[in-house]
N, C-alpha and C. Protein backbone atom coordinates (compact mmCIF):
# COMPACT_ATOMS: atom_id res chain seq x y z
N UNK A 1 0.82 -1.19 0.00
CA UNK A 1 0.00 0.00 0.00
C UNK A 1 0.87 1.26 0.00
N UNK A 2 1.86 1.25 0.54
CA UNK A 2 2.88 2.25 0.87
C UNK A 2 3.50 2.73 -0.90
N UNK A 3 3.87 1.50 -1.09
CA UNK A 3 4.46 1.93 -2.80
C UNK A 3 3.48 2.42 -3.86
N UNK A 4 2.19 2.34 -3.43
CA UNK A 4 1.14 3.01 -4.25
C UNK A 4 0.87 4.62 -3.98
N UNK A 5 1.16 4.76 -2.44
CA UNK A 5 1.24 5.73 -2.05
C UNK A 5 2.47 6.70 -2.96
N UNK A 6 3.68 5.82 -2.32
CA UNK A 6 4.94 6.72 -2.74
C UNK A 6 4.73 7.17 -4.28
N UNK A 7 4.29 6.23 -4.96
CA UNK A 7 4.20 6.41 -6.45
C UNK A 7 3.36 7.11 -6.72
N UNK A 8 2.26 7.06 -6.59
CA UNK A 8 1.40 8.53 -6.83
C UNK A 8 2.16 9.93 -6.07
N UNK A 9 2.19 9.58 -5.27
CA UNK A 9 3.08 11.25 -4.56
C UNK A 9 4.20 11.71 -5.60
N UNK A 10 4.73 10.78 -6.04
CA UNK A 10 6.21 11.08 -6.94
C UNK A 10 5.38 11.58 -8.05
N UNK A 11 4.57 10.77 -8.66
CA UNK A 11 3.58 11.31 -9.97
C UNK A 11 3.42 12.51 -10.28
N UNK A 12 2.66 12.81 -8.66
CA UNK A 12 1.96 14.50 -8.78
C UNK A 12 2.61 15.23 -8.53
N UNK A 13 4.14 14.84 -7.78
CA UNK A 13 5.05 15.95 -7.78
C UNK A 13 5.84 15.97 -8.89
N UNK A 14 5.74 15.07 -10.16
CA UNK A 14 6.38 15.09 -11.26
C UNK A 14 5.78 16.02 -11.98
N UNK A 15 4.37 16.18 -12.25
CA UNK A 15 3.78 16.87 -13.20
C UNK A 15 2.95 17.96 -12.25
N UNK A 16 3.84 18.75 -11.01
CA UNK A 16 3.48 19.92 -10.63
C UNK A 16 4.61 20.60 -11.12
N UNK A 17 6.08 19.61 -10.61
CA UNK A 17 7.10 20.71 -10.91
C UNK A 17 7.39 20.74 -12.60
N UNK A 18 6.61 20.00 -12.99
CA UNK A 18 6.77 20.44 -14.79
C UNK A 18 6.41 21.81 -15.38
N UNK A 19 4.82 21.55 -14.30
CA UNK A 19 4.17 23.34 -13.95
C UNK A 19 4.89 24.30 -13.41
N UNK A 20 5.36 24.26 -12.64
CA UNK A 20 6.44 25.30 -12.05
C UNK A 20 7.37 25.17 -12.34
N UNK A 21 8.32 25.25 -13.02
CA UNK A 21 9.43 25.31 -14.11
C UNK A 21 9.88 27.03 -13.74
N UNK A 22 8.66 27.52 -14.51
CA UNK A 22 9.25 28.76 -14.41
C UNK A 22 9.17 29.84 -13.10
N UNK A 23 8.63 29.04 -12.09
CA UNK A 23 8.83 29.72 -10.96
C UNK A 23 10.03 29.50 -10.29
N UNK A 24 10.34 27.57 -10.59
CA UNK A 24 11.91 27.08 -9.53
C UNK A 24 12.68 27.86 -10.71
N UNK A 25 13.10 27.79 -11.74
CA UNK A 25 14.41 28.11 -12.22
C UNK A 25 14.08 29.64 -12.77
N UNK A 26 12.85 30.18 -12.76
CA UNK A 26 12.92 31.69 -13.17
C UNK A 26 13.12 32.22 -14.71
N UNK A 27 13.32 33.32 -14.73
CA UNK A 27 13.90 33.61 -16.15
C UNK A 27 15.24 33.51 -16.66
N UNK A 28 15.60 32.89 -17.45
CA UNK A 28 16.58 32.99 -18.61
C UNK A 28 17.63 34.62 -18.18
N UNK A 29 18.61 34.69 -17.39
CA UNK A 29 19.32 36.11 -17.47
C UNK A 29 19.82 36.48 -19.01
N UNK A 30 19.94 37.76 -19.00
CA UNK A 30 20.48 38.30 -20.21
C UNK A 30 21.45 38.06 -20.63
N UNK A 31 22.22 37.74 -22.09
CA UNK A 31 23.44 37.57 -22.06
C UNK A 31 24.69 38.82 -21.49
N UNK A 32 24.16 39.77 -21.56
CA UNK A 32 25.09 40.83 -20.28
C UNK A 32 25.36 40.82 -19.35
N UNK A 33 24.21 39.60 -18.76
CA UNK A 33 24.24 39.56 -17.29
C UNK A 33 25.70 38.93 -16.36
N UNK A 34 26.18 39.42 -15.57
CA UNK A 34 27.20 38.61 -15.19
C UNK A 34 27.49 37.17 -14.98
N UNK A 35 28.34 36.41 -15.14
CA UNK A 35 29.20 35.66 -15.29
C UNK A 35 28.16 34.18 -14.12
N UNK A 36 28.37 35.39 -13.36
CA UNK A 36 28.15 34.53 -12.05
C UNK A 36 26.22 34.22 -11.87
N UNK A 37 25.64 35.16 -12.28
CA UNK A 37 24.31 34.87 -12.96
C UNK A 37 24.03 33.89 -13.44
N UNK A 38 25.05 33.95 -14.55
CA UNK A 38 24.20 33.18 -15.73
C UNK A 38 24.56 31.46 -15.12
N UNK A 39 25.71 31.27 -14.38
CA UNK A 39 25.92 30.27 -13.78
C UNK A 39 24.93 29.69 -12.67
N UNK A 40 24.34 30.66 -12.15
CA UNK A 40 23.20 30.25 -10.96
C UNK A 40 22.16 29.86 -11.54
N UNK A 41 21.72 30.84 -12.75
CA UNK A 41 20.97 30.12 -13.19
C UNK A 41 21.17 28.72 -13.95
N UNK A 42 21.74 28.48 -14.23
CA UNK A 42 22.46 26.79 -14.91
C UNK A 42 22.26 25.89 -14.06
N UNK A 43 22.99 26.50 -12.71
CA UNK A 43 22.40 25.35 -12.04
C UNK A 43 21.20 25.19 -10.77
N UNK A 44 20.45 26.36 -11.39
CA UNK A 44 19.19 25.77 -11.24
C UNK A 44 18.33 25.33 -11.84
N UNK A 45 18.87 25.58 -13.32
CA UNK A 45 18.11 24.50 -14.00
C UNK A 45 18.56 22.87 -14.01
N UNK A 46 19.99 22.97 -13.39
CA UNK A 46 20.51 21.25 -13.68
C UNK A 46 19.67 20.74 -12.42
N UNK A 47 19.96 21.56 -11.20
CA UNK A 47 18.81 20.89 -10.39
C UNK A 47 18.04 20.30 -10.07
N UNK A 48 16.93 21.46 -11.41
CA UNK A 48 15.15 20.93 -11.84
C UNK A 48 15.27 19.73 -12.23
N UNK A 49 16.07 19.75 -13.75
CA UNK A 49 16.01 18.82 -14.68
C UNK A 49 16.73 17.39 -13.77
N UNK A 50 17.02 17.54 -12.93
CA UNK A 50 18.13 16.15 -11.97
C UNK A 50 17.13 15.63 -10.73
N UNK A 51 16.38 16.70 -10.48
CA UNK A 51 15.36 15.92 -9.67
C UNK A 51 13.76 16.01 -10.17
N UNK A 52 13.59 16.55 -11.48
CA UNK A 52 12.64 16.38 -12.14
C UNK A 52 12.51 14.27 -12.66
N UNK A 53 13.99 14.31 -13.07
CA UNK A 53 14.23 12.98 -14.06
C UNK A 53 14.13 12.28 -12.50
N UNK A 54 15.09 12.31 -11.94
CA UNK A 54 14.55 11.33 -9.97
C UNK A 54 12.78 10.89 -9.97
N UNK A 55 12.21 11.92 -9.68
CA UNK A 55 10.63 11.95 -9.53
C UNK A 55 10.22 11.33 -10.80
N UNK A 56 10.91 11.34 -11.81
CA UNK A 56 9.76 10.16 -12.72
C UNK A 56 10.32 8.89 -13.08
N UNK A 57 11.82 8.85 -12.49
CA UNK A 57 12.36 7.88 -12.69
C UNK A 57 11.92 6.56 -11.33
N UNK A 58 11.57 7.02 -10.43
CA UNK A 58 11.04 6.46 -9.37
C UNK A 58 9.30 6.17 -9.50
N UNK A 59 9.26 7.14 -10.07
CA UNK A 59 7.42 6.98 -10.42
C UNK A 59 7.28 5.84 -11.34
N UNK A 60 7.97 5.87 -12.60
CA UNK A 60 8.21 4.45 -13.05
C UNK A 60 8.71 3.54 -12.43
N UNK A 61 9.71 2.96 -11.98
CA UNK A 61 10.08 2.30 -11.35
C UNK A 61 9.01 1.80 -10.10
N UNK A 62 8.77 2.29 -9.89
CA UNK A 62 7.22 1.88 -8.78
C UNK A 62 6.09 1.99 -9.26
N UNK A 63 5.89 2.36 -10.56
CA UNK A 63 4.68 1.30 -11.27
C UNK A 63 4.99 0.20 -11.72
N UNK A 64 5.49 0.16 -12.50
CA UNK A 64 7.01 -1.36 -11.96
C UNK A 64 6.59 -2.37 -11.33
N UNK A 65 7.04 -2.12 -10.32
CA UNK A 65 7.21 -2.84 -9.82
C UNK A 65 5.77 -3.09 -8.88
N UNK A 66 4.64 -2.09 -8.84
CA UNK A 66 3.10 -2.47 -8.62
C UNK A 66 2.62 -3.70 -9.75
N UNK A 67 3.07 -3.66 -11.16
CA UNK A 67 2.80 -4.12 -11.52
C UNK A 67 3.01 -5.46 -11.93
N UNK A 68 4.47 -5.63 -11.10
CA UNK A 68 5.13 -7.20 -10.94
C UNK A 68 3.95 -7.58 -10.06
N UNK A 69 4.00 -7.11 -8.92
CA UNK A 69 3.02 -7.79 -7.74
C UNK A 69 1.78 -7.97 -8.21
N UNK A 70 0.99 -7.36 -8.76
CA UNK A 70 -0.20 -7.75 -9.37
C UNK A 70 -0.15 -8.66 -10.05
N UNK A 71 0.68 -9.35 -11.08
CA UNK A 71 0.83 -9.92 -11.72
C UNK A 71 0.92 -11.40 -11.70
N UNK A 72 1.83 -11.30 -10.44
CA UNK A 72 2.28 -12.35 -9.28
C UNK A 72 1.21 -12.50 -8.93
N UNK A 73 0.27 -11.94 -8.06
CA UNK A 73 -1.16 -12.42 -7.57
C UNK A 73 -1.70 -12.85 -8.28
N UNK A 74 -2.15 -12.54 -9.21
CA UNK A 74 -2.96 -12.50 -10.69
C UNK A 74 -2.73 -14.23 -10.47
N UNK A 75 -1.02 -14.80 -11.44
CA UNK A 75 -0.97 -16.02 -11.33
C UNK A 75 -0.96 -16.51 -10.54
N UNK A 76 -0.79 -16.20 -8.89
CA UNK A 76 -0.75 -16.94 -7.94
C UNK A 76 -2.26 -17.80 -7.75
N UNK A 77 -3.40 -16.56 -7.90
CA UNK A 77 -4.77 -17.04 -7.54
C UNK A 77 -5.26 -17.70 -9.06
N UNK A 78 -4.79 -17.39 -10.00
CA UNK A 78 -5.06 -18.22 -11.42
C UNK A 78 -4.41 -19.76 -11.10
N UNK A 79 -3.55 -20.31 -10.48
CA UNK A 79 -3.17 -21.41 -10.11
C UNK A 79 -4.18 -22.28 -9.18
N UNK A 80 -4.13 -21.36 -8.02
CA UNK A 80 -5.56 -22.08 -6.63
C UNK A 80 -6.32 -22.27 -7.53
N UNK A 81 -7.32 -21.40 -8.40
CA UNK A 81 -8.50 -21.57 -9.11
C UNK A 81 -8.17 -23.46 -9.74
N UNK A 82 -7.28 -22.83 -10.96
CA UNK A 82 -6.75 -24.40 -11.34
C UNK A 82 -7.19 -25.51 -11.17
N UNK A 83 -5.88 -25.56 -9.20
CA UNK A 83 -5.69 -26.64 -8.82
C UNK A 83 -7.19 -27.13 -7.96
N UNK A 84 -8.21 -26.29 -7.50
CA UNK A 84 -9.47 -26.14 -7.33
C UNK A 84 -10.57 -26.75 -8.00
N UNK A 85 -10.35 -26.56 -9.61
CA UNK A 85 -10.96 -26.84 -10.49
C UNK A 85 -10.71 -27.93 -11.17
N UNK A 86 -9.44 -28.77 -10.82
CA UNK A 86 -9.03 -30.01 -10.96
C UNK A 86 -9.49 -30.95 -9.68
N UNK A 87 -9.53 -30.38 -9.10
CA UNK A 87 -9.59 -31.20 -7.66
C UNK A 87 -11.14 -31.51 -7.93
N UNK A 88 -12.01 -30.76 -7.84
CA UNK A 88 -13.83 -30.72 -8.01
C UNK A 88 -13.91 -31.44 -9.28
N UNK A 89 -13.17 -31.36 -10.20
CA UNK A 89 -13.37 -32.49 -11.14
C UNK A 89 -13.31 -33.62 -10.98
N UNK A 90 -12.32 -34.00 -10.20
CA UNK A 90 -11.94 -35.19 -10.10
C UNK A 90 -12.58 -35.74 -8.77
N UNK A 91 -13.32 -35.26 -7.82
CA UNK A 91 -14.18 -35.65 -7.10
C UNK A 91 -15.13 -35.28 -7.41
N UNK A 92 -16.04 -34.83 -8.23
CA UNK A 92 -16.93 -35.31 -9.45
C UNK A 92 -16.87 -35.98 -9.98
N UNK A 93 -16.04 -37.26 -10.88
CA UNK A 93 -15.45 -38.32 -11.64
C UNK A 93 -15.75 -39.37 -10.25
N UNK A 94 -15.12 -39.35 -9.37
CA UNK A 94 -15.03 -40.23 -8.44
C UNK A 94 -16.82 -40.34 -8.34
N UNK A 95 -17.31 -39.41 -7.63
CA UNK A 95 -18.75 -39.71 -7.11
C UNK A 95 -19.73 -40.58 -8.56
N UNK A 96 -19.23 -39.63 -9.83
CA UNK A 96 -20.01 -40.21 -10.65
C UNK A 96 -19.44 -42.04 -10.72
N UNK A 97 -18.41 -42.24 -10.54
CA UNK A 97 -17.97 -43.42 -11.06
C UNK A 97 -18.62 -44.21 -9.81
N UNK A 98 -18.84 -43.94 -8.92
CA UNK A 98 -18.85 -44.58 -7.42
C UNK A 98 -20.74 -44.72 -7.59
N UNK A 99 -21.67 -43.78 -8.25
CA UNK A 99 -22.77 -44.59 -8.42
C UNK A 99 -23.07 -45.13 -9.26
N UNK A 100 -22.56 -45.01 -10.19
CA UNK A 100 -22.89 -46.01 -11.76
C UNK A 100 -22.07 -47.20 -11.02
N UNK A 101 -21.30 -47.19 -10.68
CA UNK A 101 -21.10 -48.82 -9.91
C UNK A 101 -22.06 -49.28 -9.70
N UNK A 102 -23.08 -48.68 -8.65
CA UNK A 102 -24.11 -48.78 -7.91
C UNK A 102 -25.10 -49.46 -8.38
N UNK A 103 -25.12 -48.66 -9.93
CA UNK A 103 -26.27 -48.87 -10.63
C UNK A 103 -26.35 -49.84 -11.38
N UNK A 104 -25.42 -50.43 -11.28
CA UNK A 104 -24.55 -51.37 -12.61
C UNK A 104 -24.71 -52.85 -11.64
């Protein structure tokens, strides 16, 4: 339940900070702008873009892996059914065979 959690949280914080882009990293400085500017801004965009790619790289990764586990269940209870449905057959077979004896 927890990894459904985490994964949606990562989700919606993936495609908020896609929305706010231009609030975390701001505007583009001028090319006049000093040296040391234009560097802050760089790396606040490497930042975004480094924990933008984190947040969806984990968001995948934990649908992922939701979707191993489902999957796993999926065949786990597709097996019980099965071995269920072999079993009731075959004690069906038995009962039928056990009164036509009877009858015979």
């Amino acid at each position: 339940m927890w990894l459904k959690m985490f994964t949606t949280a990562l989700m919606i914080f993936s495609v908020a900070m896609l929305f706010a882009y231009v609030w975390i990293v701001g505007p583009k400085p001028p090319s006049s702008a000093p040296r040391s500017a234009q560097i802050a801004y760089l790396r606040r965009g490497a930042t975004y873009i480094g924990v933008e790619a984190l947040a969806l790289i984990g968001s995948v990764v934990g649908a992922y892996v939701i979707a191993r586990r489902a999957r796993k269940e999926y065949f786990e209870q597709s097996q019980r059914n099965m071995e269920a449905l072999i079993e009731a057959t075959l004690r069906d077979h038995a009962r039928t065979k056990g009164g036509d004896a009877e009858l015979d």
